[in-house]
Protein backbone atom coordinates (compact mmCIF):
# COMPACT_ATOMS: atom_id res chain seq x y z
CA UNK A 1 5.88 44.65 -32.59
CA UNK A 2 3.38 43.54 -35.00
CA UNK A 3 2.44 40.12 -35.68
CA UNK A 4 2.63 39.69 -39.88
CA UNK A 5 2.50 37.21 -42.51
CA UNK A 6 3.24 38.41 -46.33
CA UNK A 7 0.61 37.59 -48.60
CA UNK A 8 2.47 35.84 -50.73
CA UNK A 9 5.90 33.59 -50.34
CA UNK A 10 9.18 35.55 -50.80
CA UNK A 11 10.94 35.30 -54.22
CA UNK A 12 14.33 33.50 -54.10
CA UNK A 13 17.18 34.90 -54.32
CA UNK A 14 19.25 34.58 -57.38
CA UNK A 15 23.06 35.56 -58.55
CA UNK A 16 23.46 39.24 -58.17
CA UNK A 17 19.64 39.71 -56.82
CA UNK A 18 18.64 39.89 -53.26
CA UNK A 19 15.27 37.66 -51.86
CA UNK A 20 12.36 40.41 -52.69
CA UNK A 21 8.89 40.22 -51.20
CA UNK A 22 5.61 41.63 -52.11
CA UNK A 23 4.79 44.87 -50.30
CA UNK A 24 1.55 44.14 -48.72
CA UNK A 25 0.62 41.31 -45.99
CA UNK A 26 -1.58 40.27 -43.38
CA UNK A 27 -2.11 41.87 -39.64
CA UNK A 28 -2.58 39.23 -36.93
CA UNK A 29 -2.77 41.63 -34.21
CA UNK A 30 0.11 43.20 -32.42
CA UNK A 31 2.25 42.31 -29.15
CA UNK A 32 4.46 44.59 -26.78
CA UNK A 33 8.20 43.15 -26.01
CA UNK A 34 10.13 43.84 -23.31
CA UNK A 35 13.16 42.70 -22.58
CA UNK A 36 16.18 43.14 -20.48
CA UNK A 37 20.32 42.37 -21.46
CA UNK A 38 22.06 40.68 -18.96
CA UNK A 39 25.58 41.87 -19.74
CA UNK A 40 27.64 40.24 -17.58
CA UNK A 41 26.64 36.77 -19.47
CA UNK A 42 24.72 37.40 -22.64
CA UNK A 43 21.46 36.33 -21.67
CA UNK A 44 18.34 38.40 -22.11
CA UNK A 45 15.06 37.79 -20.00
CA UNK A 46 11.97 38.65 -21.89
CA UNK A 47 7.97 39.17 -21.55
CA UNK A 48 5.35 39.54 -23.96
CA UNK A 49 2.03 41.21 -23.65
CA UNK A 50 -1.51 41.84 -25.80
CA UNK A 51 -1.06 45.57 -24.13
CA UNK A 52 1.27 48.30 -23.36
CA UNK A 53 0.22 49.78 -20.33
CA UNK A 54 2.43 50.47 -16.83
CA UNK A 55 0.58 47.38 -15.39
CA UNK A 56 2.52 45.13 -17.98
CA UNK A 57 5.49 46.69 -17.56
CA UNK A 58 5.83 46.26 -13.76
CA UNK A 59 4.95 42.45 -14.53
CA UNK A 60 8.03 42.45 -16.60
CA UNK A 61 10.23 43.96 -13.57
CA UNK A 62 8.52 42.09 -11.11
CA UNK A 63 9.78 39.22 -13.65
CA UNK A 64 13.06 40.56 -13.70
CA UNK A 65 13.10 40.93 -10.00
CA UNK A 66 11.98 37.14 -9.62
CA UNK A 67 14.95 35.82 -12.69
CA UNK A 68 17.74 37.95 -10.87
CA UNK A 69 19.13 35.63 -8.12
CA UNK A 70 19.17 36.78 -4.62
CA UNK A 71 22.22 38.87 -3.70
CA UNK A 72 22.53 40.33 -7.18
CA UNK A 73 21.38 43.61 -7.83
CA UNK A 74 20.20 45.19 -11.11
CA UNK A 75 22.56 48.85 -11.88
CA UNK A 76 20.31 50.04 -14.98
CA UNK A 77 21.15 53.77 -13.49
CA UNK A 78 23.99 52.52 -12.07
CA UNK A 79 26.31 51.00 -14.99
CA UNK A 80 24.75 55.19 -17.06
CA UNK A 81 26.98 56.49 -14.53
CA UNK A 82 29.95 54.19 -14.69
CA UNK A 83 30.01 54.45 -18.57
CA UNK A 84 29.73 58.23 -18.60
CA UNK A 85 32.44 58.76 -16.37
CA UNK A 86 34.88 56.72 -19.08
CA UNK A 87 33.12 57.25 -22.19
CA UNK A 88 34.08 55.88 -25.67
CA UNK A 89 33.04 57.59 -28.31
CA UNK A 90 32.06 55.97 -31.69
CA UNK A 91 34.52 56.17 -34.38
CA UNK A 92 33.48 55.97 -37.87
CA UNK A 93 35.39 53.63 -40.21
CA UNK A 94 34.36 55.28 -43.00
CA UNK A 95 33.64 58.47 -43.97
CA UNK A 96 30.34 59.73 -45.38
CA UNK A 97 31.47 60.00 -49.20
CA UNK A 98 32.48 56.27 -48.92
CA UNK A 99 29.45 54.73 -47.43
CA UNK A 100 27.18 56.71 -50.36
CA UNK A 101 29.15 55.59 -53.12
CA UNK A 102 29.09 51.99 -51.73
CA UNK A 103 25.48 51.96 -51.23
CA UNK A 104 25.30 53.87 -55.04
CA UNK A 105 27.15 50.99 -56.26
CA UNK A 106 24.91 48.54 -54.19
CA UNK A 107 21.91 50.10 -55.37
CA UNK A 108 23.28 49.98 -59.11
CA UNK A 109 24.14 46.28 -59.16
CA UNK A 110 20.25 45.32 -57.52
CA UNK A 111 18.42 47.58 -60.12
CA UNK A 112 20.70 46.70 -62.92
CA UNK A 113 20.21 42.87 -62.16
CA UNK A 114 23.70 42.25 -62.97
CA UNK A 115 27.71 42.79 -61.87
């Protein structure tokens, strides 16, 4: 994850246009995320580091490890196995022809500035 800042503000957005922004900004270093989903409630427990190295990421489970209440365990392997027993597969709404001639029309309207 990078730490940016655009050079300059974003443009508003206006009837029919979306918010542009210029192309080029400013680095202020970059971070490494981790984070873990707690499914049964929503929650996600999160750590940030300067570096990416195995040493940060056993922080983050010993984190994990130390957020997790006692008696709970954590099935990242566990709830793979579960779900691939049952699995769902994804089924698309739309077909391919449809989502290109929406985004054609999308792309249409932006350029052409109007409906």
């Amino acid at each position: 994850m990078q730490a940016l800042a655009r050079s300059q503000p974003a443009f508003p957005m206006m009837p029919y246009m979306p918010e542009k922004r210029t192309h080029d900004y400013l680095r202020h270093g970059t971070t490494s995320l981790f984070a873990a989903f707690n499914t049964s409630d929503g929650s996600v427990i999160s750590s940030l580091h300067r570096r990416h190295r195995p040493i940060e990421f056993k922080k983050f489970l010993a984190k994990i490890d130390a957020t997790v209440p006692d008696g709970l365990d954590i099935h990242i392997r566990a709830w793979i196995a579960a779900w691939n027993d049952n699995p769902k597969p994804f089924i698309w709404t739309k077909t391919a022809d449809q989502i290109l001639e929406e985004l054609g029309r999308l792309l249409q309207r932006i350029n052409g500035g109007g409906c």
